[in-house]
PDB file of N, CA and C in Angstrom:
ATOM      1  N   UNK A   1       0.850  -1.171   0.000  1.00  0.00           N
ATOM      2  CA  UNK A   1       0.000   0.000   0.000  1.00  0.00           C
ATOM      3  C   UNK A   1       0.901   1.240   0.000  1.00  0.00           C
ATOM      4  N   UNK A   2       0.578   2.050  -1.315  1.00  0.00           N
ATOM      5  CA  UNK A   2       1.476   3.238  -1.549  1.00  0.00           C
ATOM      6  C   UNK A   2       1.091   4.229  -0.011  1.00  0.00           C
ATOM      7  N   UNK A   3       2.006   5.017   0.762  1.00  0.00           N
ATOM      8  CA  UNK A   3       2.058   5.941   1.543  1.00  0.00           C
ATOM      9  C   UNK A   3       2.307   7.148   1.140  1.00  0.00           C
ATOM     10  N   UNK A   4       1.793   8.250   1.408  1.00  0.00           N
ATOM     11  CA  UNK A   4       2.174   9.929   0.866  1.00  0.00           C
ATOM     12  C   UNK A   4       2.154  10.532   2.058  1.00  0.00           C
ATOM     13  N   UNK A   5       2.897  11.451   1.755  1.00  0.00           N
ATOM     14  CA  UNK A   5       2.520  12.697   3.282  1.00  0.00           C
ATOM     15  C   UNK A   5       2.809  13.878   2.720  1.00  0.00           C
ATOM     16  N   UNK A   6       1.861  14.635   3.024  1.00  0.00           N
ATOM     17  CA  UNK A   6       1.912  16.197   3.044  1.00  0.00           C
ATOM     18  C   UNK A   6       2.185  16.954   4.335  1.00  0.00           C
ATOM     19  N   UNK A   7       3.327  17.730   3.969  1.00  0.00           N
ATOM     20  CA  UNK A   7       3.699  18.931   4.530  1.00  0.00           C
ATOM     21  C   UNK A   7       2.628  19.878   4.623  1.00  0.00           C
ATOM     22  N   UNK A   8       1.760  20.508   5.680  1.00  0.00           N
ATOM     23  CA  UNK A   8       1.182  21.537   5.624  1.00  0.00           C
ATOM     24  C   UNK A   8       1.453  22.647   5.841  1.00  0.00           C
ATOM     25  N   UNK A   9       3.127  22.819   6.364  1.00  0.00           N
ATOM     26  CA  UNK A   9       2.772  23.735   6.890  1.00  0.00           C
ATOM     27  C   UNK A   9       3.436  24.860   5.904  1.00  0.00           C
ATOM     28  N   UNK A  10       3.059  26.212   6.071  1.00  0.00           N
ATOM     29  CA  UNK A  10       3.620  27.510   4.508  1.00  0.00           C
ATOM     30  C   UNK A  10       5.478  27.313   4.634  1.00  0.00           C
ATOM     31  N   UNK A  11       5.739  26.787   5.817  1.00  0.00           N
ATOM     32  CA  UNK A  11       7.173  27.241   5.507  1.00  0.00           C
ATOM     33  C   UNK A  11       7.999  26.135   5.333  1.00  0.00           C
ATOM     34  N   UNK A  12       7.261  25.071   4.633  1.00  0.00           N
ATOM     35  CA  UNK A  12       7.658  23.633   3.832  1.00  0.00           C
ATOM     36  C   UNK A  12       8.729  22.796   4.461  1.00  0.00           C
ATOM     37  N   UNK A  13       9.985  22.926   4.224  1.00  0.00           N
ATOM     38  CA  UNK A  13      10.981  22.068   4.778  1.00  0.00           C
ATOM     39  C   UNK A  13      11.346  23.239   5.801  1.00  0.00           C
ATOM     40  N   UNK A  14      11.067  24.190   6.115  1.00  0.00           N
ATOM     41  CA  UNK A  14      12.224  24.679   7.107  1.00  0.00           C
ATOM     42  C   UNK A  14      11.345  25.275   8.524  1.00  0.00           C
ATOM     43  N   UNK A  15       9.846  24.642   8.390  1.00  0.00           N
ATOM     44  CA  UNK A  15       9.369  24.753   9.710  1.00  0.00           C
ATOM     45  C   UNK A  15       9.532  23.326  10.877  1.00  0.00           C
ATOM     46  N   UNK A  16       9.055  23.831  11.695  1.00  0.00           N
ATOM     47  CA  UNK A  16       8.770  22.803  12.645  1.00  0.00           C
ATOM     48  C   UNK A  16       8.151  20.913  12.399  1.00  0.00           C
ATOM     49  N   UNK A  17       7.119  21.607  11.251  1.00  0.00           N
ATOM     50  CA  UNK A  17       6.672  20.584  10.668  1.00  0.00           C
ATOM     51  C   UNK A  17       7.388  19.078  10.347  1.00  0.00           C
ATOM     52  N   UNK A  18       8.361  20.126   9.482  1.00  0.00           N
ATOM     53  CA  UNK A  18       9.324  18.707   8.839  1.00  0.00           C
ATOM     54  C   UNK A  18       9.698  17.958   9.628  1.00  0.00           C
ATOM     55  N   UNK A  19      10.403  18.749  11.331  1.00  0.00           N
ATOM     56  CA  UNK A  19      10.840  17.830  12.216  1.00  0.00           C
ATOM     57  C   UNK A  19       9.666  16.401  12.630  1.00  0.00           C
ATOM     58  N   UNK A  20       8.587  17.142  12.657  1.00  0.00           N
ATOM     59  CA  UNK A  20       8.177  15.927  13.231  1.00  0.00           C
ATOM     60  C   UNK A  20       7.783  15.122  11.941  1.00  0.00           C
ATOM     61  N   UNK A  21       7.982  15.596  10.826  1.00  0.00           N
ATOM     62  CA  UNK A  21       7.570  14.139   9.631  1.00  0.00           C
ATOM     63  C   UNK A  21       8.686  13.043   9.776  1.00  0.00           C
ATOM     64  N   UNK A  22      10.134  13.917   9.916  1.00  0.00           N
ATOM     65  CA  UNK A  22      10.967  12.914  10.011  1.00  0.00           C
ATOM     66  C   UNK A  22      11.382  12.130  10.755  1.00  0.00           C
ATOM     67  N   UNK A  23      11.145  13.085  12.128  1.00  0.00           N
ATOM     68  CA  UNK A  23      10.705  12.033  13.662  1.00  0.00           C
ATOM     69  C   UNK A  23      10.170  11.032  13.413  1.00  0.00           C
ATOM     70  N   UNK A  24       8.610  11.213  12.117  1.00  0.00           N
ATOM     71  CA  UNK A  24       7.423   9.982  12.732  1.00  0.00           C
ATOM     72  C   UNK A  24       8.395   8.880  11.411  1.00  0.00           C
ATOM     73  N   UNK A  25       9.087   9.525  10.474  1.00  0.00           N
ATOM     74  CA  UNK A  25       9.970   8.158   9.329  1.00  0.00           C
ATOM     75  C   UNK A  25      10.870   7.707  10.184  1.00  0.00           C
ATOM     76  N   UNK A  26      11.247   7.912  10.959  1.00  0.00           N
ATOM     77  CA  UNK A  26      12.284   7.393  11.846  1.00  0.00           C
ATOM     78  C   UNK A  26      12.016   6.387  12.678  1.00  0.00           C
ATOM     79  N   UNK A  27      10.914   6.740  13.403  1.00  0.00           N
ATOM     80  CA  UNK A  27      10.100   5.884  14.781  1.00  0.00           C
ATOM     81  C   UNK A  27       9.513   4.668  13.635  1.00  0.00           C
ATOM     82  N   UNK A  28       9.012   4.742  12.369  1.00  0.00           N
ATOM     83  CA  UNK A  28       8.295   3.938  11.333  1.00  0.00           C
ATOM     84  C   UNK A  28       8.911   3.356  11.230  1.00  0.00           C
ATOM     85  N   UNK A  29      10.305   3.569  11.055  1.00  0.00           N
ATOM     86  CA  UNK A  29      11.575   2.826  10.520  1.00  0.00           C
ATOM     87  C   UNK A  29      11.195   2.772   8.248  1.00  0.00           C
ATOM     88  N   UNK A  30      10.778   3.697   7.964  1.00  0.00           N
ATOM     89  CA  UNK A  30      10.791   3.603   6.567  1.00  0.00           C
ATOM     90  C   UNK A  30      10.568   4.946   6.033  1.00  0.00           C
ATOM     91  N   UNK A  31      11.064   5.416   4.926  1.00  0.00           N
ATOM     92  CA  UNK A  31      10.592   6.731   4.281  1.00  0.00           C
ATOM     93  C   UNK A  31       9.759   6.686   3.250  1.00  0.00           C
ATOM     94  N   UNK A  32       8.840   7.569   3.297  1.00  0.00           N
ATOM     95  CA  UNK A  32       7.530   8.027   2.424  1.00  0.00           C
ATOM     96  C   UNK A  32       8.291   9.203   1.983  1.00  0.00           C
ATOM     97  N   UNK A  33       7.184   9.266   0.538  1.00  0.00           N
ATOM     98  CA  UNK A  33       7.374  10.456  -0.060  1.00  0.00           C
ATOM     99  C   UNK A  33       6.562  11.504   0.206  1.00  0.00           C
ATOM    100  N   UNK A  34       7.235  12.987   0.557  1.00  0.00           N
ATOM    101  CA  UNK A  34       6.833  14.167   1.281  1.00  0.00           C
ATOM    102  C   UNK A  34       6.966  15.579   0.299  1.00  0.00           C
ATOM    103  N   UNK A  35       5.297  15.618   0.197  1.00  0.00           N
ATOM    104  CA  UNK A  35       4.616  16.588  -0.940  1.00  0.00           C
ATOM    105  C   UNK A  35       4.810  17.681   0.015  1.00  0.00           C
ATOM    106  N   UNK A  36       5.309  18.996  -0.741  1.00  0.00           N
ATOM    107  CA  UNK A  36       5.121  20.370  -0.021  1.00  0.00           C
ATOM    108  C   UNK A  36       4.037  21.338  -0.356  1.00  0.00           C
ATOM    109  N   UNK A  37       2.790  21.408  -0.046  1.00  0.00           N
ATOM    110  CA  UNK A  37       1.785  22.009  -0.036  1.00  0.00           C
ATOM    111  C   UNK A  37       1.818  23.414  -0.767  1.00  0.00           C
ATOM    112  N   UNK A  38       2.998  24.112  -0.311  1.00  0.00           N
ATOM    113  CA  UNK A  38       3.243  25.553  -0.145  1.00  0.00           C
ATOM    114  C   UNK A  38       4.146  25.559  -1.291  1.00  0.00           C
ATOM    115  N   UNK A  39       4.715  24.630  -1.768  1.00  0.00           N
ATOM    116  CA  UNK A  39       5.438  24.625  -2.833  1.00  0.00           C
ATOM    117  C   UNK A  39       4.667  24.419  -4.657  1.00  0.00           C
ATOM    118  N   UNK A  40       3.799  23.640  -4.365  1.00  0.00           N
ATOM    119  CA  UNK A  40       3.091  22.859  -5.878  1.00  0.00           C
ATOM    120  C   UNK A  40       1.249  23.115  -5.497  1.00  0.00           C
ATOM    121  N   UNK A  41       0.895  23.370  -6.726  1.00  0.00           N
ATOM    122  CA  UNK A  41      -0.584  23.649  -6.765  1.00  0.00           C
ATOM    123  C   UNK A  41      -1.554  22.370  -6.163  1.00  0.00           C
ATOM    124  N   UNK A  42      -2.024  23.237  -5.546  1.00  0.00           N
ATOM    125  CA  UNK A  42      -3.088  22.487  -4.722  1.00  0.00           C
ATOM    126  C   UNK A  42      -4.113  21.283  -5.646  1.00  0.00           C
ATOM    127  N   UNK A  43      -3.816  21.662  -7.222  1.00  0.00           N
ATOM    128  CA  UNK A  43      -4.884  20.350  -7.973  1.00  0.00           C
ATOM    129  C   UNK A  43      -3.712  19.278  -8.494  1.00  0.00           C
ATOM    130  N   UNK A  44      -2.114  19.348  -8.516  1.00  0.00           N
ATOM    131  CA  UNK A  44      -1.553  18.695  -8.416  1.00  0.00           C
ATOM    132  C   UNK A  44      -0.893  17.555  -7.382  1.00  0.00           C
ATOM    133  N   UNK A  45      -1.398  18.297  -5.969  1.00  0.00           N
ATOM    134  CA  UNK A  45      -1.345  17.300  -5.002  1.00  0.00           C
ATOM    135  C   UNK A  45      -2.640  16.778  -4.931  1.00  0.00           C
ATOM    136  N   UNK A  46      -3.943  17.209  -5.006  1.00  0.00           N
ATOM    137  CA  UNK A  46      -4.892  16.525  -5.279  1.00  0.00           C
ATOM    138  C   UNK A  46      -5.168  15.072  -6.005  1.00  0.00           C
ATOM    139  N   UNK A  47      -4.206  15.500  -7.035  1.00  0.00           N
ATOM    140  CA  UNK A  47      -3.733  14.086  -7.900  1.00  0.00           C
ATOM    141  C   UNK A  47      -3.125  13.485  -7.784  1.00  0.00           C
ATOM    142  N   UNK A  48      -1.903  13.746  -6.977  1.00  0.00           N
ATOM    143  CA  UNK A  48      -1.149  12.659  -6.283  1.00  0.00           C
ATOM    144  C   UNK A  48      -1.367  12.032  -5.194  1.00  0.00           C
ATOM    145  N   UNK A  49      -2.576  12.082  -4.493  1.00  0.00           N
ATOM    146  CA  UNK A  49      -3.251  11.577  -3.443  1.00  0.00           C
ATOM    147  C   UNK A  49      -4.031  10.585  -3.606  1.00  0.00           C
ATOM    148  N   UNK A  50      -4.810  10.579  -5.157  1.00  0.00           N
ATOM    149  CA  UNK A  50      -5.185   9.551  -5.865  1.00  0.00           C
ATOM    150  C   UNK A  50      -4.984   8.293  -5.468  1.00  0.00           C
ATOM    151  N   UNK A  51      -3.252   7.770  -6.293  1.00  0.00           N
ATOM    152  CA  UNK A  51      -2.320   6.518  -6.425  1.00  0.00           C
ATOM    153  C   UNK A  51      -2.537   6.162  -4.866  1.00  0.00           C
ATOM    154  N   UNK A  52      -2.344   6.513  -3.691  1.00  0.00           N
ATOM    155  CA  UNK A  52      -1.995   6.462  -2.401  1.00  0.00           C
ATOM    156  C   UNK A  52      -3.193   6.044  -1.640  1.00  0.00           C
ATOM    157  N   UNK A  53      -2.703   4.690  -0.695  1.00  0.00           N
ATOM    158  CA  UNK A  53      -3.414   3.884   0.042  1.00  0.00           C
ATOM    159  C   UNK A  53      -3.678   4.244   1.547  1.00  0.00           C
ATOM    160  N   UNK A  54      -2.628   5.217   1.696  1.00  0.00           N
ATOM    161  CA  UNK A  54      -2.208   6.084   2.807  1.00  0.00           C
ATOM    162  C   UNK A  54      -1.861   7.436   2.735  1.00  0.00           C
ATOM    163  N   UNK A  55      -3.012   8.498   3.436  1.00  0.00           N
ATOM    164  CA  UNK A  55      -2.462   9.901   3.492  1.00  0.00           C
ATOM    165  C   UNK A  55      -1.976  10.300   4.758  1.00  0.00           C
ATOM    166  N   UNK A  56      -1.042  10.469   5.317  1.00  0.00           N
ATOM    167  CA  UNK A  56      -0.166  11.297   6.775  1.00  0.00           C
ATOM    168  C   UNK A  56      -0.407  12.866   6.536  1.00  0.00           C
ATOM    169  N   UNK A  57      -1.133  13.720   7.015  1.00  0.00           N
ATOM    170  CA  UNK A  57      -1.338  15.169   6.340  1.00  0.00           C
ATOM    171  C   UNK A  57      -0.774  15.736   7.869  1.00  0.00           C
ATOM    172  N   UNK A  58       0.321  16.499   7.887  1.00  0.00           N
ATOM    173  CA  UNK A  58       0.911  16.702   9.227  1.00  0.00           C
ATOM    174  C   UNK A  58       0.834  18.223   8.709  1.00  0.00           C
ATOM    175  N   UNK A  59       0.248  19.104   9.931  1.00  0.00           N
ATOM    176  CA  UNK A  59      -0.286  20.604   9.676  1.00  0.00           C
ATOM    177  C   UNK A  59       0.084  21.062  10.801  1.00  0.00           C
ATOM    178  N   UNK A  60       0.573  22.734  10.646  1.00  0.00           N
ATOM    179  CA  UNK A  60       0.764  23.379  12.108  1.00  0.00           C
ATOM    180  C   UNK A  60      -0.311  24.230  12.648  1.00  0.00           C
ATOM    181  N   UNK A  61      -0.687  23.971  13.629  1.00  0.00           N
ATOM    182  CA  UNK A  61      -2.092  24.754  14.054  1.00  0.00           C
ATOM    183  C   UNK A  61      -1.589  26.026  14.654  1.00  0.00           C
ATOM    184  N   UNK A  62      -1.694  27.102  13.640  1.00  0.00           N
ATOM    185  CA  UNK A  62      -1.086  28.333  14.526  1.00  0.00           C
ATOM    186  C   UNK A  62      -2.573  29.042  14.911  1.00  0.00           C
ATOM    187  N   UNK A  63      -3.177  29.378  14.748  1.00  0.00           N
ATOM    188  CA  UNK A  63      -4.921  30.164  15.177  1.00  0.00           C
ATOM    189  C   UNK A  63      -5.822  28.685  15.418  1.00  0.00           C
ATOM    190  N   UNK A  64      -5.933  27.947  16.105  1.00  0.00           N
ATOM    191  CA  UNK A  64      -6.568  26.538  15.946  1.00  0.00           C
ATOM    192  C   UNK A  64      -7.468  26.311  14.565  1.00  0.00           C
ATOM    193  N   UNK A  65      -6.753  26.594  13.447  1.00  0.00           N
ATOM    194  CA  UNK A  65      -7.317  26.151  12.495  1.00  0.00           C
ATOM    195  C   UNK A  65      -5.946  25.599  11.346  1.00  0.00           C
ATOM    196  N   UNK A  66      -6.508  25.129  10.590  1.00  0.00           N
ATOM    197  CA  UNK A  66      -5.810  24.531   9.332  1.00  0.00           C
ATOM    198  C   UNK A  66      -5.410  25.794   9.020  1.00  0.00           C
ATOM    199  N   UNK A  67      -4.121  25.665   8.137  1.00  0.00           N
ATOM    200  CA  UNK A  67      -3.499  26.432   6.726  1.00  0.00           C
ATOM    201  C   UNK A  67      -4.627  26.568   6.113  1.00  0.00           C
ATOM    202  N   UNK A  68      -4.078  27.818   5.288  1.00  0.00           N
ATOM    203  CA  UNK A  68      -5.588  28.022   4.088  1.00  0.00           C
ATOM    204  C   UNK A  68      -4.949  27.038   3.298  1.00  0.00           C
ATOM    205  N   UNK A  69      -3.390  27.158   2.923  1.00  0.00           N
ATOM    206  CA  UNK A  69      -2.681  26.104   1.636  1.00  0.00           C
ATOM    207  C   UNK A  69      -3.445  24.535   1.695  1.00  0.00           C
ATOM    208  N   UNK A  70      -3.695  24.219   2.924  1.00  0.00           N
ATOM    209  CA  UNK A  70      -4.206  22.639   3.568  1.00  0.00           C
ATOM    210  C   UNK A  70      -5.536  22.731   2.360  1.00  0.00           C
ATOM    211  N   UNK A  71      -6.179  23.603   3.260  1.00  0.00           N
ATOM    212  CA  UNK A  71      -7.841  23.519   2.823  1.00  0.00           C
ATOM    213  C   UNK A  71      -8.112  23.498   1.584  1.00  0.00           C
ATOM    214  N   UNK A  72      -7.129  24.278   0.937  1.00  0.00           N
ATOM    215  CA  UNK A  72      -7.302  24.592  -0.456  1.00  0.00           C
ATOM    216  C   UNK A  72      -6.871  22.326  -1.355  1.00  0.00           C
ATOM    217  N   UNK A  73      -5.942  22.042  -0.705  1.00  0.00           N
ATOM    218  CA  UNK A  73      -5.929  21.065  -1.164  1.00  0.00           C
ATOM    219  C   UNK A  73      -6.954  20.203  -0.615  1.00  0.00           C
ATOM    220  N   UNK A  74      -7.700  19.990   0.411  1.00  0.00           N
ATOM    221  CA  UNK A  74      -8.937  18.968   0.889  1.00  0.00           C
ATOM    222  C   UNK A  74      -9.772  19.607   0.266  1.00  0.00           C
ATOM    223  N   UNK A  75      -9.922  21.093  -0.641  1.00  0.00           N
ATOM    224  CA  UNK A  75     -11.007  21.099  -1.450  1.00  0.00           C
ATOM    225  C   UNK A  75     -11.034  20.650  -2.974  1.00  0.00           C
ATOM    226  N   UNK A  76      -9.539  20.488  -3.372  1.00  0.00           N
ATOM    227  CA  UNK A  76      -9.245  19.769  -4.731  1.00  0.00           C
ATOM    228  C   UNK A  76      -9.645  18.181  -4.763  1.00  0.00           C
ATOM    229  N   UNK A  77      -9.844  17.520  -3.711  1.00  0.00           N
ATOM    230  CA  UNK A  77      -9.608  16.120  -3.719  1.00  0.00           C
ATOM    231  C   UNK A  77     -11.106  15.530  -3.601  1.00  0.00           C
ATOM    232  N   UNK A  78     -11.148  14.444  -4.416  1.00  0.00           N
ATOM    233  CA  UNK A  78     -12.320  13.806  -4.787  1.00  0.00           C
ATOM    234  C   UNK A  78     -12.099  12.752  -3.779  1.00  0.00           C
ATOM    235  N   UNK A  79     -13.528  12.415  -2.834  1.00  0.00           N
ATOM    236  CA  UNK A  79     -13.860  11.381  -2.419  1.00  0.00           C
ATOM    237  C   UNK A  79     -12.839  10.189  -2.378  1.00  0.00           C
ATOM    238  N   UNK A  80     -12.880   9.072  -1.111  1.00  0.00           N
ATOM    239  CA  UNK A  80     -11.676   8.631  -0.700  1.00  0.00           C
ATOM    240  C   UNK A  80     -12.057   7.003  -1.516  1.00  0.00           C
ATOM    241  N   UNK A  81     -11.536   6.552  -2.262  1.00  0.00           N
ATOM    242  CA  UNK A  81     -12.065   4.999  -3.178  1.00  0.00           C
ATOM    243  C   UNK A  81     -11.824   4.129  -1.846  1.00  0.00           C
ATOM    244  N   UNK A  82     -12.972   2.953  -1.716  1.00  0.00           N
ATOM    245  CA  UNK A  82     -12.420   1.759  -0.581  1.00  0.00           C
ATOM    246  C   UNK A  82     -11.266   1.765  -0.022  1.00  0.00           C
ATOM    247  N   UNK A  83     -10.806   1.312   1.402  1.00  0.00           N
ATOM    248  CA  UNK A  83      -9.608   1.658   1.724  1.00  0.00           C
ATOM    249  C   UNK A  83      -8.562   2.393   2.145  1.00  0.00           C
ATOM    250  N   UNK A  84      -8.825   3.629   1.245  1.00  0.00           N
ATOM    251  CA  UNK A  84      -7.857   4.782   1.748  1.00  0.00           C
ATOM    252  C   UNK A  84      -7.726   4.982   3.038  1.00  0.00           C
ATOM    253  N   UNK A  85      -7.117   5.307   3.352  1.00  0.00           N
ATOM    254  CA  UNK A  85      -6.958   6.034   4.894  1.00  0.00           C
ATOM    255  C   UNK A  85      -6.451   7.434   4.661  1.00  0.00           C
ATOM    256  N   UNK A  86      -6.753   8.264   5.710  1.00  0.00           N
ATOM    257  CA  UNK A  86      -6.286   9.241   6.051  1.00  0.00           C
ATOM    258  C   UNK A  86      -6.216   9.964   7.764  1.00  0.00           C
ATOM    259  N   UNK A  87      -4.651  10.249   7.412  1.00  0.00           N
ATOM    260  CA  UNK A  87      -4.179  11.096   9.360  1.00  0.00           C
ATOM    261  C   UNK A  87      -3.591  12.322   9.196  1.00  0.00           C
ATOM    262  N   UNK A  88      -4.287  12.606  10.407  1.00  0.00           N
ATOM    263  CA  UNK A  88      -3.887  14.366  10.309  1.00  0.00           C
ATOM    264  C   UNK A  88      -2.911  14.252  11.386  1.00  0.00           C
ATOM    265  N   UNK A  89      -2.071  15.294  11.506  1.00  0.00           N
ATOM    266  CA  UNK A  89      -1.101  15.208  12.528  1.00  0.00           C
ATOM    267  C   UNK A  89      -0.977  16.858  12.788  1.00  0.00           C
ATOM    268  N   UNK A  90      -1.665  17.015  13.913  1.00  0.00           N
ATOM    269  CA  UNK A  90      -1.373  18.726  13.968  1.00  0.00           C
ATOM    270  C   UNK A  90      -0.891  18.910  15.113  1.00  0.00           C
ATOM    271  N   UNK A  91       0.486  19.739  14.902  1.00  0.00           N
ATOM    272  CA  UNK A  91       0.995  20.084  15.627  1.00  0.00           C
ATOM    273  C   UNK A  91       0.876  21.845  16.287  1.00  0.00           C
ATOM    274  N   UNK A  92       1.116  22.175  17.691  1.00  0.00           N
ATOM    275  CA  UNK A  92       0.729  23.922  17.704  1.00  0.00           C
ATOM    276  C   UNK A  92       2.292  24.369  18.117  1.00  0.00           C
ATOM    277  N   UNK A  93       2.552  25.650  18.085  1.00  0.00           N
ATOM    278  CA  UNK A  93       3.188  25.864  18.567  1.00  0.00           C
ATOM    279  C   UNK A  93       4.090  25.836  19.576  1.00  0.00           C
ATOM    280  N   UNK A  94       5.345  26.083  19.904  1.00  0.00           N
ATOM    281  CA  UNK A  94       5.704  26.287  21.642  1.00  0.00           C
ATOM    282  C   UNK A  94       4.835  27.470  22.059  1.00  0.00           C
ATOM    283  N   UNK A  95       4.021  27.707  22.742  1.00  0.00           N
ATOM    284  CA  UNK A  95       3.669  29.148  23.007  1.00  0.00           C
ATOM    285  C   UNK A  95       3.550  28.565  24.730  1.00  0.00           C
ATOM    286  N   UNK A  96       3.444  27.916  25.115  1.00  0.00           N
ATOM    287  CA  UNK A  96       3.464  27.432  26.437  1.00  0.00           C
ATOM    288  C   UNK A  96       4.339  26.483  27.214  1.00  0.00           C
ATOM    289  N   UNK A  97       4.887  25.815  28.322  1.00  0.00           N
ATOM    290  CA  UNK A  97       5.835  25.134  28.807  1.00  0.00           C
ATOM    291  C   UNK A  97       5.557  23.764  27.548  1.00  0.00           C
ATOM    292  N   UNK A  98       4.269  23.272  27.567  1.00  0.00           N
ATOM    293  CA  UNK A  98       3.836  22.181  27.043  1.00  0.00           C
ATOM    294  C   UNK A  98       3.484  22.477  25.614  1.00  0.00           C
ATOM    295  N   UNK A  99       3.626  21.810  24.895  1.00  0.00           N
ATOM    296  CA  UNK A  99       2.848  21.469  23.260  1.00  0.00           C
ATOM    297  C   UNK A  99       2.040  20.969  23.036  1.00  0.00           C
ATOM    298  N   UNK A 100       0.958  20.877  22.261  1.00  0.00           N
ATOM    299  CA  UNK A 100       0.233  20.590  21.814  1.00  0.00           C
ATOM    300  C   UNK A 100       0.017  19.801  20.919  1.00  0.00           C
ATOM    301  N   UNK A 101      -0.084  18.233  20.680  1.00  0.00           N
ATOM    302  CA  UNK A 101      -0.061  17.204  19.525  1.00  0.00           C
ATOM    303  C   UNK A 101      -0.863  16.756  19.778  1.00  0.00           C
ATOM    304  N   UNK A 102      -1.311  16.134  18.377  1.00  0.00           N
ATOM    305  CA  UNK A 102      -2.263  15.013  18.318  1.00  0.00           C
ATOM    306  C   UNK A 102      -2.399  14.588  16.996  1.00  0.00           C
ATOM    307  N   UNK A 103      -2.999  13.399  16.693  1.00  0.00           N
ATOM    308  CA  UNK A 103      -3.241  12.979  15.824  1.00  0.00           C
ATOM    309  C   UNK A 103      -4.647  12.133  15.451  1.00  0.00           C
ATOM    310  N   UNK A 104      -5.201  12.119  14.859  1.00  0.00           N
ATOM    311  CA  UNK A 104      -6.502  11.730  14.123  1.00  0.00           C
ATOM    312  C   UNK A 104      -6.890  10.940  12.852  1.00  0.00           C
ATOM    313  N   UNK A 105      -6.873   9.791  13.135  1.00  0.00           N
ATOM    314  CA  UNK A 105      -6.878   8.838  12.072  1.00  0.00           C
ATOM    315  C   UNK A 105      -8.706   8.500  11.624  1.00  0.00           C
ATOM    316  N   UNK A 106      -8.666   8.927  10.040  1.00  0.00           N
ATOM    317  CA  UNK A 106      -9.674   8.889   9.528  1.00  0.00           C
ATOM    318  C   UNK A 106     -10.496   7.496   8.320  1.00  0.00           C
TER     319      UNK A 106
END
């Protein structure tokens, strides 16, 4: 089963984000291929979500909401065929001693 993951967050490889994608390839023990949201049009990742048996969509929650870049791609994407899965992984800021994670498997 093909795996994908999207980067949500605008500042692609050089936010916070990436750390924890590569944290979670590490702990997996395998690497997936990692779409940058903020980089390529939102109807081209739409289409590459297609092929994929597995979506990892790891987003930074800065105002407790999604990226607009995110939304804009969950509004390109057609209905999930048998099977698919999809996980969100949102992470918030440091703004407090503690952080904020979680994840949500759909």
């Amino acid at each position: 089963m093909k795996t994908l993951i999207l980067n949500g967050s605008p500042r692609a490889a050089q936010g916070n984000t990436e750390v924890f994608i590569r944290q979670f390839m590490r702990g997996a023990g395998q690497s997936c291929p990692v779409r940058y949201v903020a980089k390529e049009p939102a109807s081209e990742i739409a289409q590459a979500v297609r092929g994929c048996g597995e979506l990892l969509v790891f987003l930074p929650l800065y105002v407790h909401a999604m990226p607009g870049i995110v939304l804009k791609v969950f509004e390109q994407m057609k209905p999930a065929a048998p099977g698919q899965k999809l996980v969100l992984w949102c992470s918030r800021a440091l703004q407090r001693p503690r952080s904020l994670n979680f994840w949500c498997a759909i």
